[in-house]
N, C-alpha and C. Protein backbone atom coordinates (compact mmCIF):
# COMPACT_ATOMS: atom_id res chain seq x y z
N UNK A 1 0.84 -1.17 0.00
CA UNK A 1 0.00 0.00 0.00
C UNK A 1 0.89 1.24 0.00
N UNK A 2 0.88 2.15 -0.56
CA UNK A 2 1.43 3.51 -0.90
C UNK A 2 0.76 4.11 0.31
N UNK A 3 2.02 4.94 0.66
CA UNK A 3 1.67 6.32 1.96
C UNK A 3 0.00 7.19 1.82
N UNK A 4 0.13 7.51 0.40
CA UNK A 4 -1.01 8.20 0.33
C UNK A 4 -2.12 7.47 0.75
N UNK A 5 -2.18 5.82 0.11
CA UNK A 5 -3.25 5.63 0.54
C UNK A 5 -3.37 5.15 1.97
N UNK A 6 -2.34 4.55 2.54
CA UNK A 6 -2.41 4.10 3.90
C UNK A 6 -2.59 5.55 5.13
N UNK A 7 -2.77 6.87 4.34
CA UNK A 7 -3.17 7.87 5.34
C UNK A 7 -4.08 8.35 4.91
N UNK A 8 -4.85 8.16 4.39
CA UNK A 8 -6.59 8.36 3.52
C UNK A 8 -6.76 7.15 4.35
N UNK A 9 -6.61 5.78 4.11
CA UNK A 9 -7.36 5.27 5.12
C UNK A 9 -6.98 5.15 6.94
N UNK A 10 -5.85 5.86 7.51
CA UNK A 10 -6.24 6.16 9.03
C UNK A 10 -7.32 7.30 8.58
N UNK A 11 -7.31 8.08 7.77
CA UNK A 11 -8.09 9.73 8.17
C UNK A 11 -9.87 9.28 7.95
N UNK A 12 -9.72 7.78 7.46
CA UNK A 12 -11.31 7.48 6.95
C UNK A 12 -11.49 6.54 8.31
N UNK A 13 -10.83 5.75 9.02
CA UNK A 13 -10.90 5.29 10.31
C UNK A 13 -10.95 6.11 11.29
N UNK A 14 -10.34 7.52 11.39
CA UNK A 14 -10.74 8.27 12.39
C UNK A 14 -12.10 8.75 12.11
N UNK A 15 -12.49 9.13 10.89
CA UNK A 15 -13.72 9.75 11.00
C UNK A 15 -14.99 8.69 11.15
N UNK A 16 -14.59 7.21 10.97
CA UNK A 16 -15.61 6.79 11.13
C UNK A 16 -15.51 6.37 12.99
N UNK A 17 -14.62 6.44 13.57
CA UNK A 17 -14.58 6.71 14.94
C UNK A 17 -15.00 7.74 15.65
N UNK A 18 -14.67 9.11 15.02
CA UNK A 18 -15.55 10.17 15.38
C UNK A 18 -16.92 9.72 15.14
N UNK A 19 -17.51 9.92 14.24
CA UNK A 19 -18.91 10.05 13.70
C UNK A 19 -19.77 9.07 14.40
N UNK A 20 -18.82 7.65 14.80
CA UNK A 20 -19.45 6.59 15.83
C UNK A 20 -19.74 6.73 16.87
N UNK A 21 -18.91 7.29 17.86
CA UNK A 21 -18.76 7.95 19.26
C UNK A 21 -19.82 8.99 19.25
N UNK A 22 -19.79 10.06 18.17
CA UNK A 22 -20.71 11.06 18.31
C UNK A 22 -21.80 10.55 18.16
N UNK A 23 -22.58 9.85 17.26
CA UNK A 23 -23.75 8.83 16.86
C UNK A 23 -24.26 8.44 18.66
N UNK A 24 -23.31 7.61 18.92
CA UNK A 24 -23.42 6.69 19.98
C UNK A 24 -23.83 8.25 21.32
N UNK A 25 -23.07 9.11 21.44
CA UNK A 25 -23.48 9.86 22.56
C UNK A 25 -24.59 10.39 22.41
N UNK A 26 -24.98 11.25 21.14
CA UNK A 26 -26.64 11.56 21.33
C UNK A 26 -27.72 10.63 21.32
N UNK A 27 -27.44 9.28 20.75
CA UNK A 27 -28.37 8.56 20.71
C UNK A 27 -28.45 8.20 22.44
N UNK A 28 -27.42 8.33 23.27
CA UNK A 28 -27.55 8.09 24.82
C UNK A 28 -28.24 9.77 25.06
N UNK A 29 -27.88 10.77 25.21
CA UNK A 29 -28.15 12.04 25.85
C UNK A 29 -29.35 12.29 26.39
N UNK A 30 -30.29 11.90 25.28
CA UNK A 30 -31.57 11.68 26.31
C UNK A 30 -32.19 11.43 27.33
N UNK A 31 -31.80 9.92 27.38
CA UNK A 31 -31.71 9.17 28.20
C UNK A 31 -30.91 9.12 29.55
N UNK A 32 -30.18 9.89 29.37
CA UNK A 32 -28.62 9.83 30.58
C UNK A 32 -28.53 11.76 30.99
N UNK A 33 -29.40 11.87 32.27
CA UNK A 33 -29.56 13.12 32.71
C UNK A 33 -27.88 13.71 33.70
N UNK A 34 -26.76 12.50 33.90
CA UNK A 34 -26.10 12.36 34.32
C UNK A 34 -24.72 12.92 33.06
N UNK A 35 -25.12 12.38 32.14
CA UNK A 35 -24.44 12.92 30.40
C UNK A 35 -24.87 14.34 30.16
N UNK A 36 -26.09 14.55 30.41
CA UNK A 36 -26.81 16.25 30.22
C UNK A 36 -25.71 16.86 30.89
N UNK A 37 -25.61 17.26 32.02
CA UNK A 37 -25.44 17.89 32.71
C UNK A 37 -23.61 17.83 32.80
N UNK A 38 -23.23 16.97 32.65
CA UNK A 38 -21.50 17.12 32.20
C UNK A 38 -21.16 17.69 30.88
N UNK A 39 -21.77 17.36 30.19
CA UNK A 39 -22.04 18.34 28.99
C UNK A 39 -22.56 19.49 29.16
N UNK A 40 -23.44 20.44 29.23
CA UNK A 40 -24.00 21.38 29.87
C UNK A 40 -22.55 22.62 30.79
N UNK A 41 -22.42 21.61 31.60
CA UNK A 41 -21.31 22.22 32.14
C UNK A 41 -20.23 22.33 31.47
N UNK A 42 -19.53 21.53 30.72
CA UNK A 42 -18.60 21.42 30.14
C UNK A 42 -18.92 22.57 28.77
N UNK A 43 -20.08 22.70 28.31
CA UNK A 43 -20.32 23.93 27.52
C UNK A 43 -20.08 25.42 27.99
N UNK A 44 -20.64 25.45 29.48
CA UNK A 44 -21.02 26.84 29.78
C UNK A 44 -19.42 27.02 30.52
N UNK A 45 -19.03 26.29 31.32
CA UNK A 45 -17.77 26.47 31.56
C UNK A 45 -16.24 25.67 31.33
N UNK A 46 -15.79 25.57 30.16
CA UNK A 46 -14.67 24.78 29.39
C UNK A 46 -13.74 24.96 30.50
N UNK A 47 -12.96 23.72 30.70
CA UNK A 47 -11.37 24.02 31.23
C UNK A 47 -10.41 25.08 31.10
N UNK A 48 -9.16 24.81 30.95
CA UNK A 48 -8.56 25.81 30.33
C UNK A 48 -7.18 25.17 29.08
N UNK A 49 -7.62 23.66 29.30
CA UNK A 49 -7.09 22.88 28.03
C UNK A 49 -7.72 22.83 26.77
N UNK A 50 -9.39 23.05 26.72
CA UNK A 50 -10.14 23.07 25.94
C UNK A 50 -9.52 23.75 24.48
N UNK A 51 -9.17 25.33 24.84
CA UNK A 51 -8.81 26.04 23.51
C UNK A 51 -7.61 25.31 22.56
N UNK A 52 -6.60 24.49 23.39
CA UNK A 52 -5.41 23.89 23.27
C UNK A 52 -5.60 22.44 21.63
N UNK A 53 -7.03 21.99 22.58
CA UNK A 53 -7.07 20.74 22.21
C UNK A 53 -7.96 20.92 20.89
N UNK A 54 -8.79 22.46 20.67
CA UNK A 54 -9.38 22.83 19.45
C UNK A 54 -8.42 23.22 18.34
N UNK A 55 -6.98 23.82 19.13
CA UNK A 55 -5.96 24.45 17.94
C UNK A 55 -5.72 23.37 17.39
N UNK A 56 -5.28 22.57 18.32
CA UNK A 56 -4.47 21.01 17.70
C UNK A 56 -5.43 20.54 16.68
N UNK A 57 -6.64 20.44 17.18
CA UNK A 57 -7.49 19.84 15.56
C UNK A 57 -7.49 20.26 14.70
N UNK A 58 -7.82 21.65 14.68
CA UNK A 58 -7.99 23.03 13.39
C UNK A 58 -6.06 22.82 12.89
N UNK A 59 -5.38 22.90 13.84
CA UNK A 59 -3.81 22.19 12.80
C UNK A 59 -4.15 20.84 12.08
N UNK A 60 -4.64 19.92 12.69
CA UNK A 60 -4.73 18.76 12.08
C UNK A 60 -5.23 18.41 11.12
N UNK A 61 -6.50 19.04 10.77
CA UNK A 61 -7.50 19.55 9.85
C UNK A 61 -6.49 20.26 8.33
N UNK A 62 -5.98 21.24 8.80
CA UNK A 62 -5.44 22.37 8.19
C UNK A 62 -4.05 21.50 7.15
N UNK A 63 -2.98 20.24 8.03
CA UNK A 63 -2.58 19.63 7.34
C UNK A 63 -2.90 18.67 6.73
N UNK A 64 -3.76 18.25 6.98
CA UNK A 64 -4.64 16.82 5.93
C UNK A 64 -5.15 17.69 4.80
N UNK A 65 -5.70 18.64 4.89
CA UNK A 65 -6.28 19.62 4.11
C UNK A 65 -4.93 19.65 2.57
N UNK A 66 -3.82 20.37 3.42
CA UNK A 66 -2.84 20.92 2.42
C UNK A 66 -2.30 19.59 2.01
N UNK A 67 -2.25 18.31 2.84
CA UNK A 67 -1.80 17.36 2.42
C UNK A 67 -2.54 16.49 1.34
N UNK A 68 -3.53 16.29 1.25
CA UNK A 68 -4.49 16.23 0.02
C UNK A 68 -4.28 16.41 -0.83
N UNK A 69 -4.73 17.81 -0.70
CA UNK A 69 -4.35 18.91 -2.32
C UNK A 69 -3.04 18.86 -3.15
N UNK A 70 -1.94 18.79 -2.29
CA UNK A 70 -0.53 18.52 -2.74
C UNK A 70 -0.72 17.59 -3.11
N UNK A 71 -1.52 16.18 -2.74
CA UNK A 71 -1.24 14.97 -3.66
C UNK A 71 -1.77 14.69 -4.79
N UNK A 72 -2.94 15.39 -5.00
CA UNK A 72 -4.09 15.30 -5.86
C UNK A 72 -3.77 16.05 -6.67
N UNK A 73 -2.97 16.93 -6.88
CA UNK A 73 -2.68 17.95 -7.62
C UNK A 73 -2.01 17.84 -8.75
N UNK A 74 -2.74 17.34 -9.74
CA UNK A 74 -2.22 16.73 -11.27
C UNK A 74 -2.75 17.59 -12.11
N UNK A 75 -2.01 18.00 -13.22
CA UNK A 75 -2.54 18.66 -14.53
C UNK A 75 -2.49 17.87 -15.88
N UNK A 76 -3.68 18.01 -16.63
CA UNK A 76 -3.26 17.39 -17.96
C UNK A 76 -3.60 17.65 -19.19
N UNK A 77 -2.48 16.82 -19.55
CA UNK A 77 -1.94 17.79 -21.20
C UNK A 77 -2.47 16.75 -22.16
N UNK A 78 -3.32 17.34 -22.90
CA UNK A 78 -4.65 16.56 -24.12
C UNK A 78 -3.63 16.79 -25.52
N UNK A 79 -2.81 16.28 -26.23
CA UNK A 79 -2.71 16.28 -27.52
C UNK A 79 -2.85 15.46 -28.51
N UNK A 80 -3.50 15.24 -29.69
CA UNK A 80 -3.88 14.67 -30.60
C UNK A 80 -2.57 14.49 -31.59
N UNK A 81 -2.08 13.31 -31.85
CA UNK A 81 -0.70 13.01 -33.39
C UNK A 81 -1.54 12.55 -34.29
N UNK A 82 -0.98 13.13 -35.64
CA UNK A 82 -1.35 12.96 -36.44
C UNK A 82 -0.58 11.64 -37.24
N UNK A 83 -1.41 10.71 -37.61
CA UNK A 83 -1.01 9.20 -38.51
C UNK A 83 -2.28 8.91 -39.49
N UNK A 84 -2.39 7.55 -39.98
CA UNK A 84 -3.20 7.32 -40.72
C UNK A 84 -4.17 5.81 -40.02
N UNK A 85 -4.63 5.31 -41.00
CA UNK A 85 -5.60 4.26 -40.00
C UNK A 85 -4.91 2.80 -40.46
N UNK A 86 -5.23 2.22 -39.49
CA UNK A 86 -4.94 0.78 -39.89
C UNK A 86 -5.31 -0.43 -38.62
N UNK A 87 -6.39 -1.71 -38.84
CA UNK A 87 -6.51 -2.44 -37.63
C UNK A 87 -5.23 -3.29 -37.03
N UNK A 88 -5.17 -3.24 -35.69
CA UNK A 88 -3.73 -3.18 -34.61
C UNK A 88 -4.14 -3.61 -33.86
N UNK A 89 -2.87 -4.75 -33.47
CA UNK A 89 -3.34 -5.42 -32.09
C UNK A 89 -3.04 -4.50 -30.83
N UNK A 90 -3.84 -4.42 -29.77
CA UNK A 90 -3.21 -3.47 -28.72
C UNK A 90 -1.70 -4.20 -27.80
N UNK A 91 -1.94 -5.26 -27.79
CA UNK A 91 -0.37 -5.64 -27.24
C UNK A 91 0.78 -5.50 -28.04
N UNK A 92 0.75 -5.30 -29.48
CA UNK A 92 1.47 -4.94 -30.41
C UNK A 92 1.97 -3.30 -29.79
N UNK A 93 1.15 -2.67 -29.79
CA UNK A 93 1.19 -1.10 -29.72
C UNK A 93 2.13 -1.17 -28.35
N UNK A 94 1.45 -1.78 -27.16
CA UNK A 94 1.84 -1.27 -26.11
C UNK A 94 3.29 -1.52 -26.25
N UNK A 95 3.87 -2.66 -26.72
CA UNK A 95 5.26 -3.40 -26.46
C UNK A 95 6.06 -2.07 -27.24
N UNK A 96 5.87 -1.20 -28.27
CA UNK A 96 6.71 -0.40 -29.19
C UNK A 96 6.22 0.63 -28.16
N UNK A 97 5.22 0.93 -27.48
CA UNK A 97 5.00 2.51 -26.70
C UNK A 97 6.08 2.58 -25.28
N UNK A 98 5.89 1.23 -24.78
CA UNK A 98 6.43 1.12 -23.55
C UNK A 98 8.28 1.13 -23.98
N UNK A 99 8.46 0.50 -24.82
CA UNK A 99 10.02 0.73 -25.54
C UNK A 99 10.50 2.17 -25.41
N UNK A 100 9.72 2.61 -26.69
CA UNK A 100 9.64 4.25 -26.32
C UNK A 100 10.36 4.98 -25.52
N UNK A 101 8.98 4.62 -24.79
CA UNK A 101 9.32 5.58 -23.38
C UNK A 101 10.40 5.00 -22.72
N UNK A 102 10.52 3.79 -22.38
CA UNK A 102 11.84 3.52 -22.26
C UNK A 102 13.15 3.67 -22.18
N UNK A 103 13.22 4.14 -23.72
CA UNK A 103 14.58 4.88 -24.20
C UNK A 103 14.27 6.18 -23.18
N UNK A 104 13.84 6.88 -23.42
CA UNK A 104 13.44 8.32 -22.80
C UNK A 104 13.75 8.46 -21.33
N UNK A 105 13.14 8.08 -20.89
CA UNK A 105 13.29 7.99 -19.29
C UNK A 105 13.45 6.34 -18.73
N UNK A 106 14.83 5.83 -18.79
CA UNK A 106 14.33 4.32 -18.53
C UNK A 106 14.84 4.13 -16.58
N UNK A 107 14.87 5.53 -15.69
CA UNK A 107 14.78 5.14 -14.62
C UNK A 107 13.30 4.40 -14.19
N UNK A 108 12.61 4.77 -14.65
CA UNK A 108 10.53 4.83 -14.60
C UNK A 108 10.49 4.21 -15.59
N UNK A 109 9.38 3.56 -15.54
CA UNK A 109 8.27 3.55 -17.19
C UNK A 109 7.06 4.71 -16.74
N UNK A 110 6.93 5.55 -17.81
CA UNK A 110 5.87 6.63 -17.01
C UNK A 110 4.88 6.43 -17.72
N UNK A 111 4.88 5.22 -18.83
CA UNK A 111 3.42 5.08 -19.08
C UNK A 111 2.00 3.91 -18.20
N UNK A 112 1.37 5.02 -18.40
CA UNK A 112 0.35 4.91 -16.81
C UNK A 112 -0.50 3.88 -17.78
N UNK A 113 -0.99 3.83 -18.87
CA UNK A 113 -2.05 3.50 -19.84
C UNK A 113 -2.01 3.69 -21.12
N UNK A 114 -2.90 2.55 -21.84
CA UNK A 114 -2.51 2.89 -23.18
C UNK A 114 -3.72 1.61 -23.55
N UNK A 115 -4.88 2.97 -24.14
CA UNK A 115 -6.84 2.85 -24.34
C UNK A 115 -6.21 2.94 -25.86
N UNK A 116 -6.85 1.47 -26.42
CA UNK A 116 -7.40 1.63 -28.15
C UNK A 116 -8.79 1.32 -28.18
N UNK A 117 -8.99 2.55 -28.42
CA UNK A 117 -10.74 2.82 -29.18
C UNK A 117 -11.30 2.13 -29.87
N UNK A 118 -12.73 2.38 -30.61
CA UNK A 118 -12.74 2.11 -31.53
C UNK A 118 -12.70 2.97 -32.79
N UNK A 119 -12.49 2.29 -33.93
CA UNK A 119 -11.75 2.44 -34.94
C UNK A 119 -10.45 2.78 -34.88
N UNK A 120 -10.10 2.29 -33.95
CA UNK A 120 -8.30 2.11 -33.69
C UNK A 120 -7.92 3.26 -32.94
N UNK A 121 -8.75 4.09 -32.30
CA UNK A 121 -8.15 5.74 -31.62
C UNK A 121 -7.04 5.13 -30.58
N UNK A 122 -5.72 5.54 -30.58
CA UNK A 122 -5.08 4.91 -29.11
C UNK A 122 -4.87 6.90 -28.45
N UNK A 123 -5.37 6.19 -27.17
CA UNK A 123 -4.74 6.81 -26.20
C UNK A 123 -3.53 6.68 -25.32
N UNK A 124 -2.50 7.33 -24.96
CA UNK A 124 -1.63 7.15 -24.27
C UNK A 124 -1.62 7.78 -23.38
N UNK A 125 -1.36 7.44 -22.00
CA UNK A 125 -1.58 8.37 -21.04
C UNK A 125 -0.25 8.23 -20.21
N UNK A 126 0.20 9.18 -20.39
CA UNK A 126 2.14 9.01 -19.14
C UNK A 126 1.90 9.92 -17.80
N UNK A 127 2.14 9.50 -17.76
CA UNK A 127 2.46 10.27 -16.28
C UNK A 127 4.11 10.66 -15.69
N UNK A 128 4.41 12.31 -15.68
CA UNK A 128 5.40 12.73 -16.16
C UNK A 128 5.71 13.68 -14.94
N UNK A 129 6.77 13.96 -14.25
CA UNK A 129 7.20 15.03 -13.24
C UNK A 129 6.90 16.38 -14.46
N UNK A 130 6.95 18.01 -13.28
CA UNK A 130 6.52 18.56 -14.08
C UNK A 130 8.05 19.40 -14.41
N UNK A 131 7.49 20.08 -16.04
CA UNK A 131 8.90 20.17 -16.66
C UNK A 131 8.80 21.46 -17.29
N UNK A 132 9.87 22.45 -17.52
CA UNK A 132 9.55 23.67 -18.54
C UNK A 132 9.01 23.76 -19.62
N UNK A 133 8.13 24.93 -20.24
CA UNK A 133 7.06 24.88 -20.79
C UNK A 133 7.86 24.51 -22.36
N UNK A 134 9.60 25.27 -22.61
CA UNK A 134 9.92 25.30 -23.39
C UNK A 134 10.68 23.81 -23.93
N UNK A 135 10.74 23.28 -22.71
CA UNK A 135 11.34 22.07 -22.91
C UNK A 135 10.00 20.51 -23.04
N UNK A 136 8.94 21.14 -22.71
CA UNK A 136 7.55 20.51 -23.08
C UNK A 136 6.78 20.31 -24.68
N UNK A 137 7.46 21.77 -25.27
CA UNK A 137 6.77 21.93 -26.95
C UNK A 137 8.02 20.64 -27.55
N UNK A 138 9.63 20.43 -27.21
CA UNK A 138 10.29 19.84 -27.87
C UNK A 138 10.05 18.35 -27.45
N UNK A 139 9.69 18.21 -26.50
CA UNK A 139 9.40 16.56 -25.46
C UNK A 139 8.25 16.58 -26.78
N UNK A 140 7.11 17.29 -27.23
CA UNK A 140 5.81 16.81 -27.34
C UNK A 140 6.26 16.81 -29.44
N UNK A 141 7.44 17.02 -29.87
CA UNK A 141 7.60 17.33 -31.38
C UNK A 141 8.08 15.59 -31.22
N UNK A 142 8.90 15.67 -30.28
CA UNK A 142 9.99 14.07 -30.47
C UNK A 142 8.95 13.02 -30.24
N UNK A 143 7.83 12.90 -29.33
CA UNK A 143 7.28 12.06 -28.68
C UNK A 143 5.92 11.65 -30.59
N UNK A 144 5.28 13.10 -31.06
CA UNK A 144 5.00 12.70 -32.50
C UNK A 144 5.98 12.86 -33.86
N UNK A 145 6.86 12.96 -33.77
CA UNK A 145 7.61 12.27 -34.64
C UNK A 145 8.56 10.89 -34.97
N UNK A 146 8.78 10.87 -33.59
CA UNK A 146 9.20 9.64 -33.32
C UNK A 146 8.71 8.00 -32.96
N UNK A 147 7.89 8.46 -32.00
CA UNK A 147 7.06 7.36 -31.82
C UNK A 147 5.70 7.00 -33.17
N UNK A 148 5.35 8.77 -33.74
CA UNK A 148 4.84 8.36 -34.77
C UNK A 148 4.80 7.54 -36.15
N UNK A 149 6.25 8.20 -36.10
CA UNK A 149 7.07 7.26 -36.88
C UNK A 149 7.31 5.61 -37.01
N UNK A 150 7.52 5.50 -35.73
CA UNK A 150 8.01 4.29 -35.16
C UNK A 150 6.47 3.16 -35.47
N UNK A 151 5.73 3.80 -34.89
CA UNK A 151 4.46 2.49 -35.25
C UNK A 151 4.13 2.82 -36.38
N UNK A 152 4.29 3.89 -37.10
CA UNK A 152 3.77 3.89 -38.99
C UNK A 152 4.92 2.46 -39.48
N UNK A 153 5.85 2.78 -39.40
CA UNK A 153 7.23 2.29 -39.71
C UNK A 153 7.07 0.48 -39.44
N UNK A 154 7.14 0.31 -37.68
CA UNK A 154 7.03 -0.61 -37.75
C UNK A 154 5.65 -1.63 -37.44
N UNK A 155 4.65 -1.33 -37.24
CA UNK A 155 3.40 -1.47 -37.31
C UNK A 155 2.21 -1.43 -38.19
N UNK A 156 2.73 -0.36 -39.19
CA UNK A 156 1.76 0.58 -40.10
C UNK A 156 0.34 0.93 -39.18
N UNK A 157 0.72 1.73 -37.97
CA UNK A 157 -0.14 2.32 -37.52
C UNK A 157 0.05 3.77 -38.12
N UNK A 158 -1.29 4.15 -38.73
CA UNK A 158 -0.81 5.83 -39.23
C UNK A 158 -2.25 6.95 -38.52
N UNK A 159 -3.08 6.29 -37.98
CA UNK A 159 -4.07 7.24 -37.66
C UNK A 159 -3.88 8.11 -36.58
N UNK A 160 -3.94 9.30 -36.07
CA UNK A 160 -3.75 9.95 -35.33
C UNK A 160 -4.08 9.65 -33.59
N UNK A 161 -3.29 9.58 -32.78
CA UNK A 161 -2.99 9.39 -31.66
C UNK A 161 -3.39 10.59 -30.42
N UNK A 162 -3.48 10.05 -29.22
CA UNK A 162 -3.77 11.06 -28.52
C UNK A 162 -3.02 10.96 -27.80
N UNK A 163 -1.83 11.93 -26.93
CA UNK A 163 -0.52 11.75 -26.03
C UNK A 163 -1.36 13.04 -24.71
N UNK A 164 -1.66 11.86 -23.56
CA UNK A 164 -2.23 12.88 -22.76
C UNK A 164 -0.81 12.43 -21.11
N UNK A 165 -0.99 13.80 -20.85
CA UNK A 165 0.23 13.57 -19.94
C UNK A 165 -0.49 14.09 -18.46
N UNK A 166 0.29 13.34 -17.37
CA UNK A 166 -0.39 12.97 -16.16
C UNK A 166 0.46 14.04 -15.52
N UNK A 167 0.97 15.72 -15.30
CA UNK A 167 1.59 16.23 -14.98
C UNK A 167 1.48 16.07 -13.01
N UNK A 168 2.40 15.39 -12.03
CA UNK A 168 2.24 15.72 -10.53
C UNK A 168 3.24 16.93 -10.13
């Protein structure tokens, strides 16, 4: 299990511990004039740990919050290559896409996916650290000329492609 998800699920175990406990006390409050009244009091006159133990949540809150967003925080890049048509096996495709990329970055494979449509549309979807805008137009000339090339060439795939990138 990856960090992210093994702290999405404590933060989904605490809340279903909160929400239980809280469930569980009003469904008693009624009933328990002994619960009224410690509550009651505990409203009208708080300790003086009380404010302490609200900051700490509103922090806790505040970093799950930013911690989220920082993870979730993907952009993506939709471009269409231009080829011609021809029927293709998809394990054919993937074995020359994943090569590819390969050469390119072969610490990673950053391809996340790779959808053939119908009438042969492939999608590719990578997932890529993020990179300068100027060094993005030349990544995105090499990625359709080359790879376009490469399955016209050795595939005779020629119909136009879609290269969508998973920017974190």
């Amino acid at each position: 299990m990856r960090t992210e998800q093994s702290i999405y699920a404590l933060i989904y175990v605490f809340l279903l511990l909160l929400f239980g406990v809280q469930g569980a006390v009003l469904l008693v409050l009624p009933f328990s004039p002994s619960l009224q009244s410690a509550l009651s009091s505990f409203i009208t006159s708080p300790s003086w740990y009380v404010p302490y133990i609200g900051g700490g949540v509103t922090l806790l809150f505040l970093l799950l919050l930013c911690f989220s967003w920082v993870q979730h925080k993907k952009r993506y890049i939709r471009m269409t290559m231009e080829c011609d048509k021809l029927t293709i096996e998809k394990s054919v495709i993937e074995e020359y896409v994943h090569r590819f990329f390969a050469e390119i970055f072969p610490e990673k494979d950053p391809v996340y996916d790779i959808v053939l449509g119908k009438e042969n549309e492939l999608d590719i979807v990578v997932e890529l650290p993020s990179f300068p805008v100027h060094e993005k137009k030349a990544f995105f000339l090499r990625v359709q000329n080359e790879l376009g090339s490469l399955l016209a060439r050795k595939i005779g795939y020629q119909s136009p492609f879609t290269l969508t990138i998973v920017e974190r």
